[in-house]
Protein backbone atom coordinates (compact mmCIF):
# COMPACT_ATOMS: atom_id res chain seq x y z
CA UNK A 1 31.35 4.54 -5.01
CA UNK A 2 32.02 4.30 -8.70
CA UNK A 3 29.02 2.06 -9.67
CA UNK A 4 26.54 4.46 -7.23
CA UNK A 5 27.89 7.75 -9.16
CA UNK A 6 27.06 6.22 -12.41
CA UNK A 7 23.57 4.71 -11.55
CA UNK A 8 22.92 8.37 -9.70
CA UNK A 9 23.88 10.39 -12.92
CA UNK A 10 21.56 8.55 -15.33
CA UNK A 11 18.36 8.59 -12.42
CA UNK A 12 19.21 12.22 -12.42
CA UNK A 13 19.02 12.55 -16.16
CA UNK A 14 15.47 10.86 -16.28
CA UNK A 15 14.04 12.48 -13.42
CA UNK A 16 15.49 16.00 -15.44
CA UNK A 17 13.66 14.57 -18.98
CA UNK A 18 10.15 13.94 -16.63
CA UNK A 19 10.47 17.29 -14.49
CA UNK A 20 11.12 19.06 -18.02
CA UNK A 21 8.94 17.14 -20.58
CA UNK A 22 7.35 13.76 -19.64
CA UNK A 23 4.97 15.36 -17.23
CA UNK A 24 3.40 17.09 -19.16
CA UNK A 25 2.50 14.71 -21.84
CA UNK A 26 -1.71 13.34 -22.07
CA UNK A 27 -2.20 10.26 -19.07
CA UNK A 28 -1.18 6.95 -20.28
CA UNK A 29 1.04 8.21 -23.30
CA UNK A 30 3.91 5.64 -24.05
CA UNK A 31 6.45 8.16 -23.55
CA UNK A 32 5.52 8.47 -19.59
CA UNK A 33 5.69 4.48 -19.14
CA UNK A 34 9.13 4.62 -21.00
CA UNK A 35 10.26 7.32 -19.21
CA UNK A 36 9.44 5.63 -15.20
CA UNK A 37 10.74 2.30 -16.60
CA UNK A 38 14.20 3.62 -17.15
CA UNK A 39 13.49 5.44 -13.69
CA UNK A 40 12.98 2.13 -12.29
CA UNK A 41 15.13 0.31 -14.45
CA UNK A 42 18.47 2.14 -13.95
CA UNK A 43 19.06 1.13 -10.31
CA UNK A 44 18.39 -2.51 -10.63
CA UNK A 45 14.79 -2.56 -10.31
CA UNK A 46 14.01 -5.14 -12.92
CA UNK A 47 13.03 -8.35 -11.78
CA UNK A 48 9.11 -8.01 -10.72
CA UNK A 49 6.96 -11.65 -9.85
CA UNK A 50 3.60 -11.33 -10.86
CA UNK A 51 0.52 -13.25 -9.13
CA UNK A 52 -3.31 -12.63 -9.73
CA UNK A 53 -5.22 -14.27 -6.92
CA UNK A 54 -7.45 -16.77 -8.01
CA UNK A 55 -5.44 -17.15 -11.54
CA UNK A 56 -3.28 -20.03 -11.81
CA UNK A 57 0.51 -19.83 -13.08
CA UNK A 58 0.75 -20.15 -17.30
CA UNK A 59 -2.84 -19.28 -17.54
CA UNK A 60 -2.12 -17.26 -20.83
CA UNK A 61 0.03 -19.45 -23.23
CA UNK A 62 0.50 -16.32 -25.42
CA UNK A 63 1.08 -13.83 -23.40
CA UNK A 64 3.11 -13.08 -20.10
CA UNK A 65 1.10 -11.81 -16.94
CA UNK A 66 3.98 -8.75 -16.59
CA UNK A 67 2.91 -7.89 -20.68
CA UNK A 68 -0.75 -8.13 -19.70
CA UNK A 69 -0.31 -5.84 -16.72
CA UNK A 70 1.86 -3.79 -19.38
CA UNK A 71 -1.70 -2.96 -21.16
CA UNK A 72 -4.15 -3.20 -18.33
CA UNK A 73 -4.76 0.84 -18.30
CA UNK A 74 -6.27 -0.02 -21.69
CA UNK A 75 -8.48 -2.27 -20.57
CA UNK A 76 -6.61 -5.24 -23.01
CA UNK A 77 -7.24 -7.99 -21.14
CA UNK A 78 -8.15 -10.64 -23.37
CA UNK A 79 -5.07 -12.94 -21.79
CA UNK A 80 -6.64 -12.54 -18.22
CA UNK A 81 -10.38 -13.15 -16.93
CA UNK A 82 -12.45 -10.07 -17.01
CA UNK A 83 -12.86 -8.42 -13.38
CA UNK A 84 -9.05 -9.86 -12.58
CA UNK A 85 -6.89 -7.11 -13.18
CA UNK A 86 -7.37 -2.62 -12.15
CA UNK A 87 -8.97 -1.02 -15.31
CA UNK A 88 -10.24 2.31 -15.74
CA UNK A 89 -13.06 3.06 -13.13
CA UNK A 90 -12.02 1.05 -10.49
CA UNK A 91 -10.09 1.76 -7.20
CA UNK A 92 -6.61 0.41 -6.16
CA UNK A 93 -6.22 -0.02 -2.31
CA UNK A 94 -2.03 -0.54 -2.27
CA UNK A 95 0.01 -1.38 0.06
CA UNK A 96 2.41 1.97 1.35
CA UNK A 97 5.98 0.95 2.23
CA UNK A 98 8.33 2.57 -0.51
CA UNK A 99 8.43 5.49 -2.82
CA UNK A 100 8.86 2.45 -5.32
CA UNK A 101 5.48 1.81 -4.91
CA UNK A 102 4.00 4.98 -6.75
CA UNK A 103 7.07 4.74 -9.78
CA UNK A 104 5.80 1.32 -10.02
CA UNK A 105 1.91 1.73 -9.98
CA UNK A 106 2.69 4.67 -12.29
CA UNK A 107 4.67 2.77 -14.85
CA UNK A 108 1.88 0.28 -14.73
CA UNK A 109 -1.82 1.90 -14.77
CA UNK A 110 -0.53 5.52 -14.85
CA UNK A 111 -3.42 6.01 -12.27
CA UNK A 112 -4.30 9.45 -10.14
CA UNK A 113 -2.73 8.75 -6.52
CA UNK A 114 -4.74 10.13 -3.53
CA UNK A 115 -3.81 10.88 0.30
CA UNK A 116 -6.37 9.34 2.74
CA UNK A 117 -6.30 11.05 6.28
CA UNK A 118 -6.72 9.23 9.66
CA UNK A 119 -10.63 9.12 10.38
CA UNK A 120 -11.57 10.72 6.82
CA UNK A 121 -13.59 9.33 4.46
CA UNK A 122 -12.27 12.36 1.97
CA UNK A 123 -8.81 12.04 -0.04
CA UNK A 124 -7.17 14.54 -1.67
CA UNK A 125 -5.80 14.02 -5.58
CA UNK A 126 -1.71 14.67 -5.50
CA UNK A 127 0.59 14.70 -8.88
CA UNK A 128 3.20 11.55 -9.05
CA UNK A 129 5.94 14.28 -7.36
CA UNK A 130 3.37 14.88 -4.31
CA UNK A 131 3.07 11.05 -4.20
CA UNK A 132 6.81 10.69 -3.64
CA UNK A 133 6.98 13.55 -1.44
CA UNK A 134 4.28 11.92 0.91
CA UNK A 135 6.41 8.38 1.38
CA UNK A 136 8.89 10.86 3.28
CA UNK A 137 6.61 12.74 5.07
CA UNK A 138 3.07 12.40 7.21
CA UNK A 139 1.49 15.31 5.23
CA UNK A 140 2.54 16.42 1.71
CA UNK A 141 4.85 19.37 2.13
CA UNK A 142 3.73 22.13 0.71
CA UNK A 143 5.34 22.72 -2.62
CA UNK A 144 3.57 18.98 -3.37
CA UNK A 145 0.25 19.85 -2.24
CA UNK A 146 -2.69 19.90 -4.49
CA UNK A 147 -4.53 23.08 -4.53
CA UNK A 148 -7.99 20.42 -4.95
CA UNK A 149 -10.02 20.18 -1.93
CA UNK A 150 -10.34 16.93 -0.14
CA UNK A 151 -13.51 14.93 -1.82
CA UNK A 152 -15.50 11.38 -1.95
CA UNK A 153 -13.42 8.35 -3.75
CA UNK A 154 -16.75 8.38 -5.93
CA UNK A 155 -16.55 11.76 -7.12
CA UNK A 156 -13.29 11.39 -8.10
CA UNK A 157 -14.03 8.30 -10.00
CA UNK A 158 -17.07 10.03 -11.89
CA UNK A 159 -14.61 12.69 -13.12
CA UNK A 160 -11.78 10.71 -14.19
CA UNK A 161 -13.66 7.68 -16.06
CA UNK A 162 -11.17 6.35 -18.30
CA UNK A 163 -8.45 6.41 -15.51
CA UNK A 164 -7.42 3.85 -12.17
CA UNK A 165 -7.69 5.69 -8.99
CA UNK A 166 -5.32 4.39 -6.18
CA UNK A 167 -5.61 4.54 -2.18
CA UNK A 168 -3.85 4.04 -0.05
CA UNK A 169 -5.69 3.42 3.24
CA UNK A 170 -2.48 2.97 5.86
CA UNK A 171 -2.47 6.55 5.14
CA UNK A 172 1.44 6.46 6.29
CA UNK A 173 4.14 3.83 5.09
CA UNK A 174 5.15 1.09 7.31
CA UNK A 175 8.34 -0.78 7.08
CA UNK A 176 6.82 -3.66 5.59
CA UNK A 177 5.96 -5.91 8.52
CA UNK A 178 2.21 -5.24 9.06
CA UNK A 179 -0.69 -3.58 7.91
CA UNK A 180 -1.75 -0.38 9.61
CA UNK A 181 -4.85 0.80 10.81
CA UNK A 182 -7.11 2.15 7.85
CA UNK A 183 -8.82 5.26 6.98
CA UNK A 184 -12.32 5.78 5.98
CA UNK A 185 -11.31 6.94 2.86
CA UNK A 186 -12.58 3.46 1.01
CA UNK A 187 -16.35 3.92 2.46
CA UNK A 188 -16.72 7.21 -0.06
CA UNK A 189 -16.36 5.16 -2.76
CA UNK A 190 -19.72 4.13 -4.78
CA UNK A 191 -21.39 0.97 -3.75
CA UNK A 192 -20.10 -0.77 -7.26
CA UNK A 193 -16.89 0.51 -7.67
CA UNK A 194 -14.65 -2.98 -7.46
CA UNK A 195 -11.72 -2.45 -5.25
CA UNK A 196 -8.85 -4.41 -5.99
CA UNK A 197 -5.91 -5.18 -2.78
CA UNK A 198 -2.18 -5.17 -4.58
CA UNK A 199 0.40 -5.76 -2.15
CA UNK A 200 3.97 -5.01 -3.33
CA UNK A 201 6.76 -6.14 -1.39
CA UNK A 202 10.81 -5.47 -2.32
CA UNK A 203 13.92 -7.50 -2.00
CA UNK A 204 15.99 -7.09 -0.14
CA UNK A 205 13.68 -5.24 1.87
CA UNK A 206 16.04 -2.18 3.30
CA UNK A 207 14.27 0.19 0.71
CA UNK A 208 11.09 0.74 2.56
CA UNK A 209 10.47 4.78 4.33
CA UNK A 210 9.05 4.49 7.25
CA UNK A 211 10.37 6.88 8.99
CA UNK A 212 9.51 10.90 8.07
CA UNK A 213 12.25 13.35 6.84
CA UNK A 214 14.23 14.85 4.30
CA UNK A 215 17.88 12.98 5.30
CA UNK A 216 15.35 9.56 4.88
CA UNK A 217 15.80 10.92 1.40
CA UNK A 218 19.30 10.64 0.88
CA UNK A 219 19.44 7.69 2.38
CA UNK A 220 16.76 5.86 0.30
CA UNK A 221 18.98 6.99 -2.67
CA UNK A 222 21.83 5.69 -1.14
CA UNK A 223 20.58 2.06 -0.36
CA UNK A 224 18.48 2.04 -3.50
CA UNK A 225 21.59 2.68 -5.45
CA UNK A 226 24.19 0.61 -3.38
CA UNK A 227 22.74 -2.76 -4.66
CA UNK A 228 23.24 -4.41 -8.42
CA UNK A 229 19.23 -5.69 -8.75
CA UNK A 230 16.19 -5.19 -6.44
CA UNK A 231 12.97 -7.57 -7.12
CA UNK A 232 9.62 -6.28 -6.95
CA UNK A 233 6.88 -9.22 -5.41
CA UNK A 234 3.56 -7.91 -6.89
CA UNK A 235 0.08 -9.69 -5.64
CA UNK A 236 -3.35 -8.65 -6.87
CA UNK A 237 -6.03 -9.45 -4.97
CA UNK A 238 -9.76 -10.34 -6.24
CA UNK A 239 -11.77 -7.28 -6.11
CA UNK A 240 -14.76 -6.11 -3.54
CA UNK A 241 -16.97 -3.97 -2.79
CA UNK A 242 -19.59 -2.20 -0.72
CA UNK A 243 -22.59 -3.54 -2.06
CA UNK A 244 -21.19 -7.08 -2.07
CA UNK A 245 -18.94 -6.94 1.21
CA UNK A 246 -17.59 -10.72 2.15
CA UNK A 247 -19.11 -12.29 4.59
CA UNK A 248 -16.98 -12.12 7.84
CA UNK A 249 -14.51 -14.66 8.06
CA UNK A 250 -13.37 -14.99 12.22
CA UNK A 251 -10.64 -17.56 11.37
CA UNK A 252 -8.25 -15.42 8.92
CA UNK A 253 -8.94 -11.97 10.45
CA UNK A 254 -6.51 -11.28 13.09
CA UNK A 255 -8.53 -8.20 15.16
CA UNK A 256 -11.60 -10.07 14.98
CA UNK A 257 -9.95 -13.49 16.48
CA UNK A 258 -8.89 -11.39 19.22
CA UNK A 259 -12.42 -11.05 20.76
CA UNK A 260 -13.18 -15.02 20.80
CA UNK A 261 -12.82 -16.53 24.06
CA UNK A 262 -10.07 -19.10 23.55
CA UNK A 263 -9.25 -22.41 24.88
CA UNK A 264 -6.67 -22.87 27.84
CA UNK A 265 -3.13 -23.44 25.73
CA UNK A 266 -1.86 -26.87 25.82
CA UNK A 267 1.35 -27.87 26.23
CA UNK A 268 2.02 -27.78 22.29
CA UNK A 269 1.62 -24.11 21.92
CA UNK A 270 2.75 -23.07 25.09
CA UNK A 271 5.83 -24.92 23.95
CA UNK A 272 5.58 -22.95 20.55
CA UNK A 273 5.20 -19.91 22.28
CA UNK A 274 8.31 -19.99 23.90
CA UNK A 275 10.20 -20.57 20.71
CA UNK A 276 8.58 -17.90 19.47
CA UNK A 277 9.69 -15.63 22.22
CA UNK A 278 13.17 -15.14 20.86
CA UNK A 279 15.42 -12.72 19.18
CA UNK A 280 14.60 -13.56 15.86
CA UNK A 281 10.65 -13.11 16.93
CA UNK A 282 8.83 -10.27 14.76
CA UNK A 283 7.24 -7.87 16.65
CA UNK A 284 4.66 -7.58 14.83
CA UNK A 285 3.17 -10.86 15.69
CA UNK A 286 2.35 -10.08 19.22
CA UNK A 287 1.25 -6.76 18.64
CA UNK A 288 -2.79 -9.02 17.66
CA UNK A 289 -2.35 -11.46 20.56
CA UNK A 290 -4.29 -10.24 23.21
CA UNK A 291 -7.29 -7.39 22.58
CA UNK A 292 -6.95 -4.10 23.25
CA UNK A 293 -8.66 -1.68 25.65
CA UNK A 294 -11.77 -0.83 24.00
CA UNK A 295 -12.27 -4.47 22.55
CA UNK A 296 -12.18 -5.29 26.32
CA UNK A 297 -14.41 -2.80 26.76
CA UNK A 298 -16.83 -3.51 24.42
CA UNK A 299 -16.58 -7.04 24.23
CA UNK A 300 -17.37 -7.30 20.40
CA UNK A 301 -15.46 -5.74 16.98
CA UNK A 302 -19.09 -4.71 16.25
CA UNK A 303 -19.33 -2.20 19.13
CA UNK A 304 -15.85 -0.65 18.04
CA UNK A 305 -17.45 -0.31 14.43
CA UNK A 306 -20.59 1.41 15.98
CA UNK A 307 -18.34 3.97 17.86
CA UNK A 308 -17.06 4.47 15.02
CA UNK A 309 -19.61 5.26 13.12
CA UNK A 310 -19.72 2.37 10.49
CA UNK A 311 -21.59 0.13 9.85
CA UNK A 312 -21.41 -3.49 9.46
CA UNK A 313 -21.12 -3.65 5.66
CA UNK A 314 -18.60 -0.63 5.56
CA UNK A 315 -16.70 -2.97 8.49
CA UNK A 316 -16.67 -5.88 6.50
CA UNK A 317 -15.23 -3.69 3.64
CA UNK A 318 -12.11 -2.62 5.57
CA UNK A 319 -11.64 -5.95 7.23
CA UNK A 320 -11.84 -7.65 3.44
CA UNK A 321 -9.57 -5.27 2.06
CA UNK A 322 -6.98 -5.28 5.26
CA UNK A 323 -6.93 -8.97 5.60
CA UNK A 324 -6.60 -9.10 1.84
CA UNK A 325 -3.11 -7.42 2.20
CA UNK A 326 -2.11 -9.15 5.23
CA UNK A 327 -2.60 -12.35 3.30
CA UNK A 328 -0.82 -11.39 0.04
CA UNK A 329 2.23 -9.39 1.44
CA UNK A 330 2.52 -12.69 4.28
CA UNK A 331 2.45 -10.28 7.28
CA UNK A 332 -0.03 -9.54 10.16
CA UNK A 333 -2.70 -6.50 10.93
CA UNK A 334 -1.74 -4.58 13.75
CA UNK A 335 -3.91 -1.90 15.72
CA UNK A 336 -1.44 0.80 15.13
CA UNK A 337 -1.97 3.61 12.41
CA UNK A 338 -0.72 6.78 11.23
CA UNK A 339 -2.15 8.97 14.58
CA UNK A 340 0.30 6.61 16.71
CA UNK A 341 2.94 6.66 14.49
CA UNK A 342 3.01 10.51 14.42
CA UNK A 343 2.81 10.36 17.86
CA UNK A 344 6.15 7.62 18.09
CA UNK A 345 8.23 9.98 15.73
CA UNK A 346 7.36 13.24 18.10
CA UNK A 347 8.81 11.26 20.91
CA UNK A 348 11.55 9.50 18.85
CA UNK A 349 12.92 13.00 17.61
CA UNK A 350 12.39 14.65 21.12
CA UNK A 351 14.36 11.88 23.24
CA UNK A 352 17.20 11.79 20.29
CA UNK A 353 17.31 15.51 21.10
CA UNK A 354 17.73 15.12 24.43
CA UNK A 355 20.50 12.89 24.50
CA UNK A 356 22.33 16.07 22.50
C-alpha cells in the first residue's frame, strides 16, 4: 500500500504539471515527450520491445530502433528504410486495448488522435484527455468532446501536414484477445495516404479497459500501480493503402477462410479439436470457425462488402489492415464490434441489477 501511495503521488504530480503547463506547449516540443515519459515511466512502464515488420533485428549498428522511434515525428530516419516507420502525413491504424496506448503513441509521434464511429467513414479530432476519456467509455463524455464536427481522414490530413494522424478503427477497446469489427473511418482517407498497422500489446496483460465506466478507472490505477514494471510489445506493420490495396490473401484472413468449402476433418484435427475444447481454450478462437448468418446467406465475403456499400479495393483495405493486427498482436479477427459490445454491456449492467 506503501509502494502504490508513492507511485500515485508522483503520477499525480505529472498529470498536475501537463493539466497546468505541458498542454499547452507547440506539438512535438521536448517538454511534452518528457513530460508523458515520466507519466509512463513512474509506474513501471519502461521496458518497450520494438519490431518493424520487414526490418531485421540490429539493422542500425548506430542507433537503437526505440531512439529512432524517439525522432520519427521529425521525420529522422536515416537509421531505418524510408516508408518503414509513421511520419508526418501519414495515418496510424492502432490497436485499442489500454489507455496506455494513447500516453504511449503520444510520447512517441505526439500525433492528433481521432474517434471512428461504427458504420462511419467520418472521425472526429479529440485532445490526448478526450483520448483517455474514450478507453473508459463508448462515446467521449462530454467535458472531453471536441467541439469539431466529424470529417474525412483526408481532410484532416491536409490540415495538419507536418503531424501523424492516428485511428483507431475497433472504434471500442477490447481486452486484448481479438480484433474487432472495423469502421469505415479508414476509406475517407486519400488514395496515397500510407497507413501503417502498430499493434501494442502489455505485460502482464491485466491493464487493458474493456469494459465502460468510471469505477474501470480506479481500478486501472489500481492494477497499473500494484505491479514493480509493465513491458510494452510494440509491432509496426508495413504500410498500405487505397490505391495499392494487397491482393487478397484467403489463407491468412480468418473471415474470408470462413466462406471456403472445407474438406471433411480427419482424424488428426478432429483429435486437435478436442484438445482444443478445454478450459484453457480462448474464446476467441471459435468465435471465426464456422460463418455467420449473412455469409451463409450470401455465400461470398464479396456480397457482404456490396451490402455494405464498399467496394472491393476499400474491402481489401480493411481486411489488409485487420489481418495486419491480428498477425502482429498474435490473436484472431472476430465478427464482433463496438454495436455488439454496447449491446453486451446494456445487458451485463441490467442482469447485475437484477440480481440486486
Amino acid at each position: 500500500m506503501e509502494k502504490y501511495g508513492q507511485y500515485r503521488d508522483k503520477v499525480a504530480f505529472a498529470w498536475f504539471v501537463w493539466l497546468a503547463i505541458i498542454q499547452w506547449t507547440p506539438p512535438g516540443n521536448i517538454l511534452r515527450k518528457a513530460n508523458l515519459w515520466c507519466i509512463l515511466g513512474i509506474p513501471g512502464v519502461w521496458w518497450i520491445d520494438i519490431q518493424v515488420d520487414g526490418v531485421r533485428r540490429g539493422y542500425s549498428k548506430h542507433q537503437h530502433p526505440f531512439t529512432a522511434l524517439l525522432t520519427a515525428h521529425h521525420s529522422s530516419l536515416s537509421q531505418f528504410p524510408r516508408g518503414r516507420l509513421p511520419s508526418s502525413g501519414t495515418i496510424i491504424a492502432s490497436s485499442y486495448t489500454s489507455p496506455l496506448d494513447i500516453l504511449y503513441l503520444s510520447a512517441i509521434f505526439d500525433p492528433i488522435f481521432t474517434v471512428s464511429s461504427p458504420g462511419s467513414r467520418l472521425v472526429r479530432p479529440v485532445t490526448i484527455e478526450g483520448a483517455l476519456a474514450s478507453t473508459f467509455a463508448l462515446n467521449p463524455p462530454f467535458p472531453f468532446n471536441s467541439p469539431n464536427p466529424a470529417q474525412r481522414v483526408s481532410d484532416l490530413v491536409k490540415q495538419n501536414p507536418t503531424r501523424t494522424l492516428v485511428v483507431f478503427p475497433e472504434s471500442t477497446t477490447s481486452n486484448a484477445r481479438g480484433i474487432l469489427k472495423f469502421s469505415h473511418s479508414l476509406l475517407s482517407a486519400s488514395p496515397s495516404t500510407s497507413v501503417f498497422p502498430v499493434s501494442l500489446r502489455y505485460t502482464p496483460t491485466d491493464i487493458v479497459t474493456p469494459i465502460p465506466g468510471w469505477l474501470e478507472v480506479a481500478r486501472f490505477i489500481w492494477r497499473l500501480n500494484s505491479r514493480p514494471t509493465h513491458c510494452i510489445r510494440v509491432r509496426i506493420g508495413a504500410p498500405v493503402s487505397l490505391a495499392s490495396p494487397p491482393a487478397p490473401n484467403f489463407e491468412s484472413s480468418p473471415t474470408r477462410s470462413a466462406t471456403r468449402p472445407m474438406s471433411p476433418p480427419s482424424s488428426s484435427t478432429a483429435n486437435t479439436a478436442r484438445k482444443r475444447n478445454s478450459y484453457d481454450s480462448n474464446f476467441f478462437d471459435t468465435l471465426q470457425s464456422s460463418p455467420s448468418p449473412a455469409q451463409k446467406v450470401s455465400g461470398d465475403s464479396t456480397s457482404n462488402a456490396d451490402a455494405e456499400g464498399l467496394s472491393e479495393p476499400e474491402k481489401r483495405l480493411l481486411d489488409a489492415v485487420a489481418d495486419a493486427l491480428a498477425r502482429l498482436g498474435r490473436v484472431k479477427r472476430v465478427g464482433l464490434g463496438a454495436e455488439e459490445k454496447e449491446e453486451f454491456v446494456r445487458a451485463w449492467w441490467a442482469r447485475r441489477g437484477a440480481r440486486r
